[in-house]
C-alpha atoms as a PDB file:
ATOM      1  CA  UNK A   1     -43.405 -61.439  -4.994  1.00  0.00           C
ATOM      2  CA  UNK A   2     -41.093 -62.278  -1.932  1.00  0.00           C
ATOM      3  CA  UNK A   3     -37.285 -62.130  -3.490  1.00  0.00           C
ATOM      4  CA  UNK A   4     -34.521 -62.450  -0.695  1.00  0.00           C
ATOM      5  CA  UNK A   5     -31.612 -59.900  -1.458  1.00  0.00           C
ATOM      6  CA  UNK A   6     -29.397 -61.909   1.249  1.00  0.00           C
ATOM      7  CA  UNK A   7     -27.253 -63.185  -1.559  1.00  0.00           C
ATOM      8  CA  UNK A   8     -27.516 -61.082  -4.488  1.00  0.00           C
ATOM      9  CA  UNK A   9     -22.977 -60.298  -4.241  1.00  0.00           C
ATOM     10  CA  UNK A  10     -23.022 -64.162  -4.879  1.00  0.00           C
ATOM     11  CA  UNK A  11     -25.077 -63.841  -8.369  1.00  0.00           C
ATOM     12  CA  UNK A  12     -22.753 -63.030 -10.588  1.00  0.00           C
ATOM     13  CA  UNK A  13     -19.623 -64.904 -11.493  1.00  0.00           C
ATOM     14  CA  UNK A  14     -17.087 -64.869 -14.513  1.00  0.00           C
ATOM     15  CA  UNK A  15     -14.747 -67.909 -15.553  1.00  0.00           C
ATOM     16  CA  UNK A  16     -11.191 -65.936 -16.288  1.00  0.00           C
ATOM     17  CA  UNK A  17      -9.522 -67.016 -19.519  1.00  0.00           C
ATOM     18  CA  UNK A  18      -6.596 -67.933 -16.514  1.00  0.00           C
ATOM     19  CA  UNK A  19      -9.040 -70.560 -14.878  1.00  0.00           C
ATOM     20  CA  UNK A  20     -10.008 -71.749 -18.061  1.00  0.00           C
ATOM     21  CA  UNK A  21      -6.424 -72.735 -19.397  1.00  0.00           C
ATOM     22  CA  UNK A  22      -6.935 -76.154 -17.191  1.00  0.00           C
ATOM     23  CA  UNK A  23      -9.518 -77.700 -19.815  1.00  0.00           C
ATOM     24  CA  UNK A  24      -8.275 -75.951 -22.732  1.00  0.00           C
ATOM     25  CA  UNK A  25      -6.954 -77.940 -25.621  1.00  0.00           C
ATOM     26  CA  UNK A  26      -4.219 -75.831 -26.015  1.00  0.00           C
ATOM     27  CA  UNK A  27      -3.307 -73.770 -22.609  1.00  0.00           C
ATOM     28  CA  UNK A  28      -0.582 -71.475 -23.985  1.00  0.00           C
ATOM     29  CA  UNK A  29      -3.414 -69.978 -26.366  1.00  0.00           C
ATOM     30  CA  UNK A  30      -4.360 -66.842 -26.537  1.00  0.00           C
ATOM     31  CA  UNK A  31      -8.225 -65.762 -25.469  1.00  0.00           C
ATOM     32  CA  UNK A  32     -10.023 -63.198 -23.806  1.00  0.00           C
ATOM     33  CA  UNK A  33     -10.041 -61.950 -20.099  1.00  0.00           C
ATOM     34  CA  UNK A  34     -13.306 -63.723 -19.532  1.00  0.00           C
ATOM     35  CA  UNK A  35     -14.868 -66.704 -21.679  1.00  0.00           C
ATOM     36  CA  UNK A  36     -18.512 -66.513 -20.111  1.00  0.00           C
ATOM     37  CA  UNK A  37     -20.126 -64.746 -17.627  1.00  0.00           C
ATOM     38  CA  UNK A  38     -22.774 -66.333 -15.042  1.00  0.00           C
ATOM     39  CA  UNK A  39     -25.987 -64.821 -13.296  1.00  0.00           C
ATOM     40  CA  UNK A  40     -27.621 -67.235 -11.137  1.00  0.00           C
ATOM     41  CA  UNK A  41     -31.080 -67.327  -9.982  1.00  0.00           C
ATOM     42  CA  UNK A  42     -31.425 -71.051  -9.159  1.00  0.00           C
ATOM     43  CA  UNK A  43     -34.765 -73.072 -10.423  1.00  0.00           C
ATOM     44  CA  UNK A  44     -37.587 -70.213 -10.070  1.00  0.00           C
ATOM     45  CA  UNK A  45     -35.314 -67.344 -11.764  1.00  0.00           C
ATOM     46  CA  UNK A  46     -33.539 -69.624 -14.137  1.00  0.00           C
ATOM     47  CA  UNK A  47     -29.656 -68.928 -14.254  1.00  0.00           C
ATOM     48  CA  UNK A  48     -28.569 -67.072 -17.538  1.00  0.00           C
ATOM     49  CA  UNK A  49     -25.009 -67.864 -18.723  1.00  0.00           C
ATOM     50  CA  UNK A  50     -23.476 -65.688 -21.789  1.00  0.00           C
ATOM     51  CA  UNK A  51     -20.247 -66.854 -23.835  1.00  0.00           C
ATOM     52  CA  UNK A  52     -18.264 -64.696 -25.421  1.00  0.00           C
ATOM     53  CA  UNK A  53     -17.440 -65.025 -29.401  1.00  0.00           C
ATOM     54  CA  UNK A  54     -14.556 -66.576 -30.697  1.00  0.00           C
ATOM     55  CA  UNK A  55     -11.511 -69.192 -30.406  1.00  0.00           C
ATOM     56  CA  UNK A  56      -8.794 -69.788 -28.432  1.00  0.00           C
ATOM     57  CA  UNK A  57      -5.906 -71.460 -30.898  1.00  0.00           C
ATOM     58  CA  UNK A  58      -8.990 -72.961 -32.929  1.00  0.00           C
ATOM     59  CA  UNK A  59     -10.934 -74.361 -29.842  1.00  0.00           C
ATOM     60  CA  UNK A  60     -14.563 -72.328 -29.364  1.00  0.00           C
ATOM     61  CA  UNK A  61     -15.161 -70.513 -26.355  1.00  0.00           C
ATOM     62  CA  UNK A  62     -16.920 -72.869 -23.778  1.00  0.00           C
ATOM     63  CA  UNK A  63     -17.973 -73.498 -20.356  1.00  0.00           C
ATOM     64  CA  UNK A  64     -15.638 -75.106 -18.181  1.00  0.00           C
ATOM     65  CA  UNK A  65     -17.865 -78.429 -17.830  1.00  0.00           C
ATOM     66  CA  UNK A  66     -18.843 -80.482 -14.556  1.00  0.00           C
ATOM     67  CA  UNK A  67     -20.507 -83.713 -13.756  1.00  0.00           C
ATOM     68  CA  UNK A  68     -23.886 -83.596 -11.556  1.00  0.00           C
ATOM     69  CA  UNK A  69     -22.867 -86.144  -8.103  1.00  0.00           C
ATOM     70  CA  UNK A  70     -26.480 -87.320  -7.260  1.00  0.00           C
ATOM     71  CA  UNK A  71     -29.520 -87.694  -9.285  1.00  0.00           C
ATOM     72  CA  UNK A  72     -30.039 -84.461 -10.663  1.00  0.00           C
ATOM     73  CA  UNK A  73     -31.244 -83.554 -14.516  1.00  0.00           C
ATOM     74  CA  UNK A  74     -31.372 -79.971 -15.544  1.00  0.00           C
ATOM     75  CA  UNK A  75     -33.126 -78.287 -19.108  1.00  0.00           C
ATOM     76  CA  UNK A  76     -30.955 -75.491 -21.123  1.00  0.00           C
ATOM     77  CA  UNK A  77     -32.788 -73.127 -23.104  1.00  0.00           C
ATOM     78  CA  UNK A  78     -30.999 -71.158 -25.536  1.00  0.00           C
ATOM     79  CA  UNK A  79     -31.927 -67.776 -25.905  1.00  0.00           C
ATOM     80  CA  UNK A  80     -29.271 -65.888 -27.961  1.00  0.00           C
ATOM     81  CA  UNK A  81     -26.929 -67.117 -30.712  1.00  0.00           C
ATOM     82  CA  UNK A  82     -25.673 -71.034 -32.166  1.00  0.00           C
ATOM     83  CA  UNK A  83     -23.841 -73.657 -30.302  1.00  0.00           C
ATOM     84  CA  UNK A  84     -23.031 -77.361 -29.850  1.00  0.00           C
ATOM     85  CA  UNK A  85     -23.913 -78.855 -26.085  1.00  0.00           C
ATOM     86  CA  UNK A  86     -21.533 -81.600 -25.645  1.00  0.00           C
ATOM     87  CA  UNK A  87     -23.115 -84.512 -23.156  1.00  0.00           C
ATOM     88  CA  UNK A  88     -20.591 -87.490 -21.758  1.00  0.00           C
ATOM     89  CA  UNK A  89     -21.514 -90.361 -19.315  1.00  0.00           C
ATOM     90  CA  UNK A  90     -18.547 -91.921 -17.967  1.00  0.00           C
ATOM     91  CA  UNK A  91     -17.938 -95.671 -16.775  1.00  0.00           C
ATOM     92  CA  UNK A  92     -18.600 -96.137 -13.031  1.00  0.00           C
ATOM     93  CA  UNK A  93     -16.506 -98.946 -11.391  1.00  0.00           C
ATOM     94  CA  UNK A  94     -18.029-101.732  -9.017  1.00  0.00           C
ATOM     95  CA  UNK A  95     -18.431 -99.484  -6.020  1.00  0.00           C
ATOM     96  CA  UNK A  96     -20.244 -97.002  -8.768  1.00  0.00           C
ATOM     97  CA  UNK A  97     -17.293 -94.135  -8.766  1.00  0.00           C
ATOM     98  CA  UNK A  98     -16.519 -92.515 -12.330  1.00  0.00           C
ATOM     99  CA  UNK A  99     -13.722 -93.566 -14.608  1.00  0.00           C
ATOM    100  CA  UNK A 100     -12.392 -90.584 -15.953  1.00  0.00           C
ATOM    101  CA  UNK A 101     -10.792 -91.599 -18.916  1.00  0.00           C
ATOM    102  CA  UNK A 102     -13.179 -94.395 -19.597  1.00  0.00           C
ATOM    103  CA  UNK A 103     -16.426 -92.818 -21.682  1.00  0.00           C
ATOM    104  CA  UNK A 104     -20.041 -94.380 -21.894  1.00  0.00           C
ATOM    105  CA  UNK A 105     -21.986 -92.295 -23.731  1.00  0.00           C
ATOM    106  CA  UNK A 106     -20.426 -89.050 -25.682  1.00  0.00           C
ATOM    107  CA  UNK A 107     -23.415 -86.936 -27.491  1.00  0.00           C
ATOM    108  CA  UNK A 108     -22.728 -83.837 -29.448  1.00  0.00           C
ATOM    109  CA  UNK A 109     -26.119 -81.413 -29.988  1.00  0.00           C
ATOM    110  CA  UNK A 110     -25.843 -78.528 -32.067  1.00  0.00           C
ATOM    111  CA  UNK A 111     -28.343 -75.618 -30.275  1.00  0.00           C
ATOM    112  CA  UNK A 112     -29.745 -72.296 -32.011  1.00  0.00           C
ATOM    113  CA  UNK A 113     -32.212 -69.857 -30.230  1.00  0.00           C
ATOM    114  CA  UNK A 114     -35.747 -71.952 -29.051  1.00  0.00           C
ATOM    115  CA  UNK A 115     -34.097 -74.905 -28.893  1.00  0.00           C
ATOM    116  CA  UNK A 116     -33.583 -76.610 -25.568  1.00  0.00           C
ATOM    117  CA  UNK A 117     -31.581 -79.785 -24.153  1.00  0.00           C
ATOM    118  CA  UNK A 118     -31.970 -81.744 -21.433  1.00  0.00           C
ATOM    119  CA  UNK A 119     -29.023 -82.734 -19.536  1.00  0.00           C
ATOM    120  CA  UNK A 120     -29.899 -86.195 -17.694  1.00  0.00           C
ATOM    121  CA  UNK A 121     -28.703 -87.428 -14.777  1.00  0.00           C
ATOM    122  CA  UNK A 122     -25.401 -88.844 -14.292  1.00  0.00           C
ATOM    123  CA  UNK A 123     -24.349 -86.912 -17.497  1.00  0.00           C
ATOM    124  CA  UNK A 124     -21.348 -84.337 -17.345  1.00  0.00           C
ATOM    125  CA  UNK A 125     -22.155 -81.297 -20.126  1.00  0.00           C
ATOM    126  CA  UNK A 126     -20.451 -78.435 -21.291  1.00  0.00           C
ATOM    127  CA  UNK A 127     -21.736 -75.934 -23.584  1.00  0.00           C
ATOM    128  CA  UNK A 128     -19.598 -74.307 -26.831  1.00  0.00           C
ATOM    129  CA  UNK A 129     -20.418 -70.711 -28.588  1.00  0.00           C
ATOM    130  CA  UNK A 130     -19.560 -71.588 -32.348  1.00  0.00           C
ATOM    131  CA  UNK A 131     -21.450 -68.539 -33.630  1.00  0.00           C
ATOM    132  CA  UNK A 132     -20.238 -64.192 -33.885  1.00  0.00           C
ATOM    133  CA  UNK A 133     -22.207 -63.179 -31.334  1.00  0.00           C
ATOM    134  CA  UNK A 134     -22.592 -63.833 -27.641  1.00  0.00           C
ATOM    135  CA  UNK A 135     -24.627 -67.090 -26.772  1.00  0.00           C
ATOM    136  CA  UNK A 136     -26.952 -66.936 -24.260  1.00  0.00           C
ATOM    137  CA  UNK A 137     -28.437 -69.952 -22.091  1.00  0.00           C
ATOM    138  CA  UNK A 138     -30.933 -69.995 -19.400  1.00  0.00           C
ATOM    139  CA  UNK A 139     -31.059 -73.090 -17.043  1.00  0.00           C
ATOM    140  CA  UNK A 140     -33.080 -74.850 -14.548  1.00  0.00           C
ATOM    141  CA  UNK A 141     -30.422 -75.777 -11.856  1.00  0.00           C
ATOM    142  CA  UNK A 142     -30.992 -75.268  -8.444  1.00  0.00           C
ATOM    143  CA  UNK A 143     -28.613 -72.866  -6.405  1.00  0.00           C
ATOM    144  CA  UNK A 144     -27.676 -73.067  -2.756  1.00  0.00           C
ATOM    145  CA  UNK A 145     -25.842 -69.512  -1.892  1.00  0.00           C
ATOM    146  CA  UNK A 146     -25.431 -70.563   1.652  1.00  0.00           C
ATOM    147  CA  UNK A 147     -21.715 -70.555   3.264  1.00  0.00           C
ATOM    148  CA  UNK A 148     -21.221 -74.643   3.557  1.00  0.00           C
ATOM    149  CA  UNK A 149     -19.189 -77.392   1.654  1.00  0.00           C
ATOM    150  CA  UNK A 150     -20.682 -78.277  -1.606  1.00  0.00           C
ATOM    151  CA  UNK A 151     -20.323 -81.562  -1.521  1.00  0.00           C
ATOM    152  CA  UNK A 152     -22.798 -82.032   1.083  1.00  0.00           C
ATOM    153  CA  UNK A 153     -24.969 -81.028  -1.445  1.00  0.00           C
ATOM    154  CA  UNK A 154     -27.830 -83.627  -3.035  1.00  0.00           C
ATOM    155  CA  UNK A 155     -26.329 -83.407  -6.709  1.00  0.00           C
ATOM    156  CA  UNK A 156     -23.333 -80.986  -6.077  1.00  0.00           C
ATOM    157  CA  UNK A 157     -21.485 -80.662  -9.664  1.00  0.00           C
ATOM    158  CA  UNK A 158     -17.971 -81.919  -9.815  1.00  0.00           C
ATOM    159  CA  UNK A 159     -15.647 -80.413 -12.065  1.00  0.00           C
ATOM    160  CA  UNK A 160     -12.444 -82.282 -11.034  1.00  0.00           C
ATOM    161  CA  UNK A 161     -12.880 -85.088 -12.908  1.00  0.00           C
ATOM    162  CA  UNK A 162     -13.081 -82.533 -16.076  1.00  0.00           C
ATOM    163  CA  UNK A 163      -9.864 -80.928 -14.814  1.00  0.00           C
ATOM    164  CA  UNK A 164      -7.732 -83.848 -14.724  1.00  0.00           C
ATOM    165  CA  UNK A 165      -8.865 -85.231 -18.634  1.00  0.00           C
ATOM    166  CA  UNK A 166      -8.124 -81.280 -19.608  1.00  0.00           C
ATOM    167  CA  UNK A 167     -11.859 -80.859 -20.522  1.00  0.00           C
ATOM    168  CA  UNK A 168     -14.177 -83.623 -22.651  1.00  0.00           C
ATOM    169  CA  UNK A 169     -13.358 -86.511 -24.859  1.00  0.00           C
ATOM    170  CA  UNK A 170     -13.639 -84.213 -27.730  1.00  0.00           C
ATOM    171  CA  UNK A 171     -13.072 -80.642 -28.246  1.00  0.00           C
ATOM    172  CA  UNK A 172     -15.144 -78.432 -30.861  1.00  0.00           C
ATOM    173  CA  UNK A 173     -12.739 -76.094 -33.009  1.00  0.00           C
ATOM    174  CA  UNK A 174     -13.196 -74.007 -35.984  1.00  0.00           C
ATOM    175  CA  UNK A 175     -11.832 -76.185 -39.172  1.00  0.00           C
ATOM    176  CA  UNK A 176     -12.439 -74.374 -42.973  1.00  0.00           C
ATOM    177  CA  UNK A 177     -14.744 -71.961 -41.145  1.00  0.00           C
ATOM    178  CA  UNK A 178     -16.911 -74.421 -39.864  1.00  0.00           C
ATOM    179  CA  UNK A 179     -17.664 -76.410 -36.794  1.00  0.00           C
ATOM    180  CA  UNK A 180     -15.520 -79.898 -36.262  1.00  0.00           C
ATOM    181  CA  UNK A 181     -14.253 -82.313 -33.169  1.00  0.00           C
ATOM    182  CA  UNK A 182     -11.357 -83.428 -32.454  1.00  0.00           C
ATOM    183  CA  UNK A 183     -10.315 -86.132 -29.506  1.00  0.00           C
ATOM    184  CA  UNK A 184      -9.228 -85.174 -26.798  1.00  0.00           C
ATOM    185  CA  UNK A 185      -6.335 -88.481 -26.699  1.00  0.00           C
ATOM    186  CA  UNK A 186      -6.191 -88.175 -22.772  1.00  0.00           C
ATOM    187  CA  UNK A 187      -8.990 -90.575 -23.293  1.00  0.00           C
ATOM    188  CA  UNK A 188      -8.706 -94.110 -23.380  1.00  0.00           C
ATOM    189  CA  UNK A 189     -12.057 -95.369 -24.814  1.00  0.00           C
ATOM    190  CA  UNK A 190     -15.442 -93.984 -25.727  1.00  0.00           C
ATOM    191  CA  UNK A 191     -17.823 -96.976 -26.033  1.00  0.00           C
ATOM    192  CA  UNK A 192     -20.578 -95.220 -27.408  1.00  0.00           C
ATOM    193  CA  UNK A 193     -21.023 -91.408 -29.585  1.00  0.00           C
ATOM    194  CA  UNK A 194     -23.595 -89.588 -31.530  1.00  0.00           C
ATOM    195  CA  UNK A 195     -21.382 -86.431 -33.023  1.00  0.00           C
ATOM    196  CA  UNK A 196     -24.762 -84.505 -34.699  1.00  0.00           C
ATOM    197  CA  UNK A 197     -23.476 -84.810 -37.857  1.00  0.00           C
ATOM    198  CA  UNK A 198     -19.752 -83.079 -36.580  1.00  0.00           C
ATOM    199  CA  UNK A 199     -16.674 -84.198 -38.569  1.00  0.00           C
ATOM    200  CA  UNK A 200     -13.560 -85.341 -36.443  1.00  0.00           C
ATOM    201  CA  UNK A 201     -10.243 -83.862 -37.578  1.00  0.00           C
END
């Protein structure tokens, strides 16, 4: 086994409760110091990702979400604990660039431990931990550590796009103990949705 240690400082990474108040449904809430926690290994060692429990004004703790730039599909696994993956493919205009507020496709898969989802390409994703433990995901995508701009990258992931629509078209929040959605009315149109059986409040 040849592992190269070059990069090991660049491994682990948190998303702070403060950088997550950009996609949050409701920013002023209150949540912990760090929603999830990130290891990555790239496509040989898998990258492991672990959410902490609970809500943030009603929302479930989630991953930030990106889009993949490029053709480039990736497989979660899910290892520890229940969530819902939420999958969106936006519009593209004539030259092929995203709409942001314009949705496609909007998919929402509820995940317990063995299951796994498949993220296609051209589809943003974000993951949610609805259960009272942490949730724990291992993924396929690849990981370049070296120092140079990302979007150089074949199939960088671009999380602006999530940023400025202040997260998906839906959020997932606790409602009479249970899983629901709700829209996220930044949105102008979703053309197309499979909720998994979700209600919308």
């Amino acid at each position: 086994m040849n592992i190269d240690f070059r990069f090991v400082p660049k491994h682990y990474a948190a998303r702070s409760h403060e950088k997550m108040k950009e996609v949050l449904m409701d920013p002023a809430g209150v949540g912990p110091t760090n929603h999830y926690y990130m290891i990555r290994g790239g496509k040989k060692q898998r990258n492991i990702t672990i959410w902490e429990p609970g809500t943030v004004s009603g929302e479930y703790i989630k991953t930030y979400g990106h889009y993949h730039v490029g053709d480039l599909d990736e497989t979660y696994w899910i290892v520890l604990g229940e969530g819902i993956a939420l999958l969106q493919k936006l519009v593209t205009d004539k030259d092929g660039k995203m709409i942001q507020d314009v949705v496609e496709e909007f998919k929402a898969i509820p995940v317990k431990v063995g299951d796994s989802v498949y993220m296609a390409s051209g589809f943003g994703h974000l993951l949610v931990n609805i259960g009272e433990t942490y949730f724990v995901t291992a993924d396929d995508s690849p990981v370049d550590f070296e120092e140079r701009d990302p979007t150089s990258l074949p199939g960088h992931a671009d999380y602006t796009l999530v940023q400025n629509m202040k997260g998906f078209a839906y959020y997932v929040i606790e409602h009479e103990g249970k899983p629901a959605l709700t829209k996220n009315k930044l949105y102008k149109e979703i053309r197309k949705e499979d909720l998994g059986g979700l209600p919308v409040v």
